[in-house]
C-alpha atoms as a PDB file:
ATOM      1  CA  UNK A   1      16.383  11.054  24.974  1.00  0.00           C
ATOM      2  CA  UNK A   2      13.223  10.254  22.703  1.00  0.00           C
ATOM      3  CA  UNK A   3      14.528   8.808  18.990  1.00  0.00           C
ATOM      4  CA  UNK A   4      12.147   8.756  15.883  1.00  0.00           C
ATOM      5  CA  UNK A   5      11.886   6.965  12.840  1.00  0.00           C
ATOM      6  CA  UNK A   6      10.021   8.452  10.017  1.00  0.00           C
ATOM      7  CA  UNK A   7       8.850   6.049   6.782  1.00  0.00           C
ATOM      8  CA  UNK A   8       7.183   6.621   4.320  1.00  0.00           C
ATOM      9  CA  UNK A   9       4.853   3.644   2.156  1.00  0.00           C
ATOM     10  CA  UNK A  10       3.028   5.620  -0.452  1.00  0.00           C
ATOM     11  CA  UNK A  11       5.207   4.245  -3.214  1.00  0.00           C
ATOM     12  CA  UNK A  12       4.853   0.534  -2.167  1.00  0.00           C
ATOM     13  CA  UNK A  13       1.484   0.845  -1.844  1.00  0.00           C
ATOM     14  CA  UNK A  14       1.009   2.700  -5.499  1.00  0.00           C
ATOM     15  CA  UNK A  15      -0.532   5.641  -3.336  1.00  0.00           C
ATOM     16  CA  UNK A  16       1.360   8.206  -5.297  1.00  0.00           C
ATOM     17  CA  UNK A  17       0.791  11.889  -4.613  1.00  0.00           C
ATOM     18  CA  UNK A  18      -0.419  11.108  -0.866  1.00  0.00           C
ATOM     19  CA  UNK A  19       1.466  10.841   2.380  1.00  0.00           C
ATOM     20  CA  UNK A  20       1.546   7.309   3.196  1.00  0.00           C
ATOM     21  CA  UNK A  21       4.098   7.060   6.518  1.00  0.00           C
ATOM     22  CA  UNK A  22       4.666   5.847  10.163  1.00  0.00           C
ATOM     23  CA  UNK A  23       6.287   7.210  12.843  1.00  0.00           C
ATOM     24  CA  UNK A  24       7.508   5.284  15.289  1.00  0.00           C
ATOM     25  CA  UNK A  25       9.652   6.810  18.657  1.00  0.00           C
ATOM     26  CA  UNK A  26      11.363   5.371  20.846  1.00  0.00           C
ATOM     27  CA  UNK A  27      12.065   6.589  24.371  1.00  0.00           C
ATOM     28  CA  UNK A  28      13.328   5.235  27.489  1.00  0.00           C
ATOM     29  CA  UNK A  29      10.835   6.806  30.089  1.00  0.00           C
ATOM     30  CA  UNK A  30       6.970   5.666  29.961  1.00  0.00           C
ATOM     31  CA  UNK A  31       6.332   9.722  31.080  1.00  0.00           C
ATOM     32  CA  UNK A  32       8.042  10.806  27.676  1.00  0.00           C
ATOM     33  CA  UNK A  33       6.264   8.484  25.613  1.00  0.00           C
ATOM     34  CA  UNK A  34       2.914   9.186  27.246  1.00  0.00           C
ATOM     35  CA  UNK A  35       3.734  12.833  26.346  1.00  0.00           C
ATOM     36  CA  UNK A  36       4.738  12.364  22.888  1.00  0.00           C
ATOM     37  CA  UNK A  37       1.440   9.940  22.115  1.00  0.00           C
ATOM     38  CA  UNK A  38      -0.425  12.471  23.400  1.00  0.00           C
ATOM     39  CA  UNK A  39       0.893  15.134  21.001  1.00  0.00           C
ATOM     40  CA  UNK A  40       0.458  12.615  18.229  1.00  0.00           C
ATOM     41  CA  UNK A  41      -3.338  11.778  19.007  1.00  0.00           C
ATOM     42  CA  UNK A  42      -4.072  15.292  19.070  1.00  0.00           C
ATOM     43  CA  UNK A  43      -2.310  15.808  15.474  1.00  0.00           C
ATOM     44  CA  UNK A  44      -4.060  13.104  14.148  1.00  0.00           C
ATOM     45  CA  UNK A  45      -7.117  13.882  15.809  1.00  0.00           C
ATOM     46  CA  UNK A  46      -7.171  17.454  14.211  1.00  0.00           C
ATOM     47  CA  UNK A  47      -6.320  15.832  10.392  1.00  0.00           C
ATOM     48  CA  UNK A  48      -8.673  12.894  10.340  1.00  0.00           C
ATOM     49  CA  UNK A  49     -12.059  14.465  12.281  1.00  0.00           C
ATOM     50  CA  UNK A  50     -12.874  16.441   8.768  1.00  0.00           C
ATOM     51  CA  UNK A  51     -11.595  14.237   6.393  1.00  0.00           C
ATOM     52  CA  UNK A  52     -12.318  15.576   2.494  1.00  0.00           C
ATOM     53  CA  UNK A  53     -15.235  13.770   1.181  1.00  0.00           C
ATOM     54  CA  UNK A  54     -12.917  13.165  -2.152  1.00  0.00           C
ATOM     55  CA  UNK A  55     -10.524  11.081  -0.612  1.00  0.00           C
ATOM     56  CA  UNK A  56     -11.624   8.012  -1.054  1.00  0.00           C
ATOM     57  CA  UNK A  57     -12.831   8.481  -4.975  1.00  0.00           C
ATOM     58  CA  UNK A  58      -9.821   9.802  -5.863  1.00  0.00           C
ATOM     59  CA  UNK A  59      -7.760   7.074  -4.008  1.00  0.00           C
ATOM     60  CA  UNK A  60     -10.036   4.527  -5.955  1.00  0.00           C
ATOM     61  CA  UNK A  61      -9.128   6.327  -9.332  1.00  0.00           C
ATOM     62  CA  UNK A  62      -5.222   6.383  -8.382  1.00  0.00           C
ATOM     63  CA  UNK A  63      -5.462   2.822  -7.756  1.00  0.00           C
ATOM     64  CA  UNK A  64      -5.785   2.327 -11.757  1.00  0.00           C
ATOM     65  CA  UNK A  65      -3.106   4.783 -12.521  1.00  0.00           C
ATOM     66  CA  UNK A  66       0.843   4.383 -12.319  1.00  0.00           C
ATOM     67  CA  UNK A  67       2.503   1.332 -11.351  1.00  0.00           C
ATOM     68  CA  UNK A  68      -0.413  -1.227 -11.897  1.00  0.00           C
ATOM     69  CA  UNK A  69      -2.207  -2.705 -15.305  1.00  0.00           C
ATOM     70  CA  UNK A  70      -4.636  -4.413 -16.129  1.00  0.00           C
ATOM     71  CA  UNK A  71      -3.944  -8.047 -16.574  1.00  0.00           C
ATOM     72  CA  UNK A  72      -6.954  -9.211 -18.866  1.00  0.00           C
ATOM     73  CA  UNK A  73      -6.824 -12.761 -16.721  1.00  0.00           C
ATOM     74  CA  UNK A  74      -9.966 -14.542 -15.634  1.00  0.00           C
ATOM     75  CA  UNK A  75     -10.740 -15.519 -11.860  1.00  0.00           C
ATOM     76  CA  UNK A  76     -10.011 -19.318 -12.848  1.00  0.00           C
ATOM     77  CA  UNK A  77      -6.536 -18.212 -14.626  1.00  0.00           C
ATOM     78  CA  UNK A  78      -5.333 -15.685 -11.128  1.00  0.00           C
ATOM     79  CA  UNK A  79      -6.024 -18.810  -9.049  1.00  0.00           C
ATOM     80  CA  UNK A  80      -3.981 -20.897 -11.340  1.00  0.00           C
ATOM     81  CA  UNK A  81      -1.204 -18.063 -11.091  1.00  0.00           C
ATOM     82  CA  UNK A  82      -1.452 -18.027  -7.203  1.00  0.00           C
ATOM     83  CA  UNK A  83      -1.525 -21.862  -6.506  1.00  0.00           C
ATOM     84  CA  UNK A  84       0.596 -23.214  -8.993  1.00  0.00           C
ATOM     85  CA  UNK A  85       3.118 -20.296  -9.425  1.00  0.00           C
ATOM     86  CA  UNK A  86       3.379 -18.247  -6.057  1.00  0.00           C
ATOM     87  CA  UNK A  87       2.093 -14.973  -8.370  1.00  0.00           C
ATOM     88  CA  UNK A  88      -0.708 -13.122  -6.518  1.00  0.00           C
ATOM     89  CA  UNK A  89      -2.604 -10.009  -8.229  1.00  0.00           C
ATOM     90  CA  UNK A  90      -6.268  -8.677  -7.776  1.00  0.00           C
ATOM     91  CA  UNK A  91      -8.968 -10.905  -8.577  1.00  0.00           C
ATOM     92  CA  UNK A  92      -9.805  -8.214 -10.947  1.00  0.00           C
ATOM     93  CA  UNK A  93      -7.016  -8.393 -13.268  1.00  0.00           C
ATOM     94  CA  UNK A  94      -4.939  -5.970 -11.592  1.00  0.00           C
ATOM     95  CA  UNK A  95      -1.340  -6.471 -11.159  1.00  0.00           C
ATOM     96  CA  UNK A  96       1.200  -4.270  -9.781  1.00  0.00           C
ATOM     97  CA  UNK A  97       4.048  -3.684 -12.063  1.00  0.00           C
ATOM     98  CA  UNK A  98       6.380  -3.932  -9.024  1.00  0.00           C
ATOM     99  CA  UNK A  99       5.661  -7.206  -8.419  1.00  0.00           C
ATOM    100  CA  UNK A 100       6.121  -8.655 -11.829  1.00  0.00           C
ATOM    101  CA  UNK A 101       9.773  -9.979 -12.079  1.00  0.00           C
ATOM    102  CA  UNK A 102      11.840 -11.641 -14.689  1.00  0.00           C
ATOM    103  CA  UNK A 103      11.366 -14.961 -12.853  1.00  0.00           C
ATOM    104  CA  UNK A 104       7.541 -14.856 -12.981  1.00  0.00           C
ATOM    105  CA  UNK A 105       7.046 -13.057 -16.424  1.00  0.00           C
ATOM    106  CA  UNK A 106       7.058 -16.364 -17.853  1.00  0.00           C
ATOM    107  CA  UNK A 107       4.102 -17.880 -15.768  1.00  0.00           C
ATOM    108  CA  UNK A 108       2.248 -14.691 -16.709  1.00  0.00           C
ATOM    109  CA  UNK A 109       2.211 -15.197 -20.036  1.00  0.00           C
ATOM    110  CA  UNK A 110       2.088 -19.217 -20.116  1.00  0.00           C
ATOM    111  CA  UNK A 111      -1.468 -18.558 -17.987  1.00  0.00           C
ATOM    112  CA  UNK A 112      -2.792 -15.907 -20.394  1.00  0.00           C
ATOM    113  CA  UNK A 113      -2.227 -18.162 -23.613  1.00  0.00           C
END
């Protein structure tokens, strides 16, 4: 008997609109999983040899969109954040939504004033 496990990560990693997942399987003879990764390679083989030139740009543009701003904090004031307070964001600015809790909110703010 071969078991699978299907997840998907597109959400957690603000990906939206693409299909973020893993698949992992489980099987109790080595001949049934060297059948099944063999099936696998050749599905991923056939989806990532042409690869749409767009991808990437419009992964870079999603990346601004949806569940992460734009902080407005300096490099010196996201280091502050990260040592002092545990908070970690981009050293750009950007924050993910997600990640910004009523217990850090505070720290946040106290940084940016």
């Amino acid at each position: 008997m071969v078991v699978g496990c299907a997840q998907s990560f597109a959400k957690n990693m603000g990906l939206y609109g693409h299909r973020v997942r893993c698949l992992s399987v489980l099987g109790k003879v080595q001949q049934q999983a060297m059948i099944v990764r063999s099936q696998l390679q050749r599905l991923a083989r056939a989806m990532y040899s042409s690869p749409l030139i767009r991808v990437k740009a419009e992964w870079i543009e999603e990346l601004k969109v949806g569940m992460v701003c734009y902080s407005g904090l300096n490099c010196k004031q996201i280091d502050l954040l990260a040592r002092d307070f545990g908070v970690h964001m981009n050293r750009d600015g950007h924050v993910s939504l997600a990640g910004i809790t009523t217990r850090n909110v505070y720290y946040l703010r106290r940084v940016s004033s």
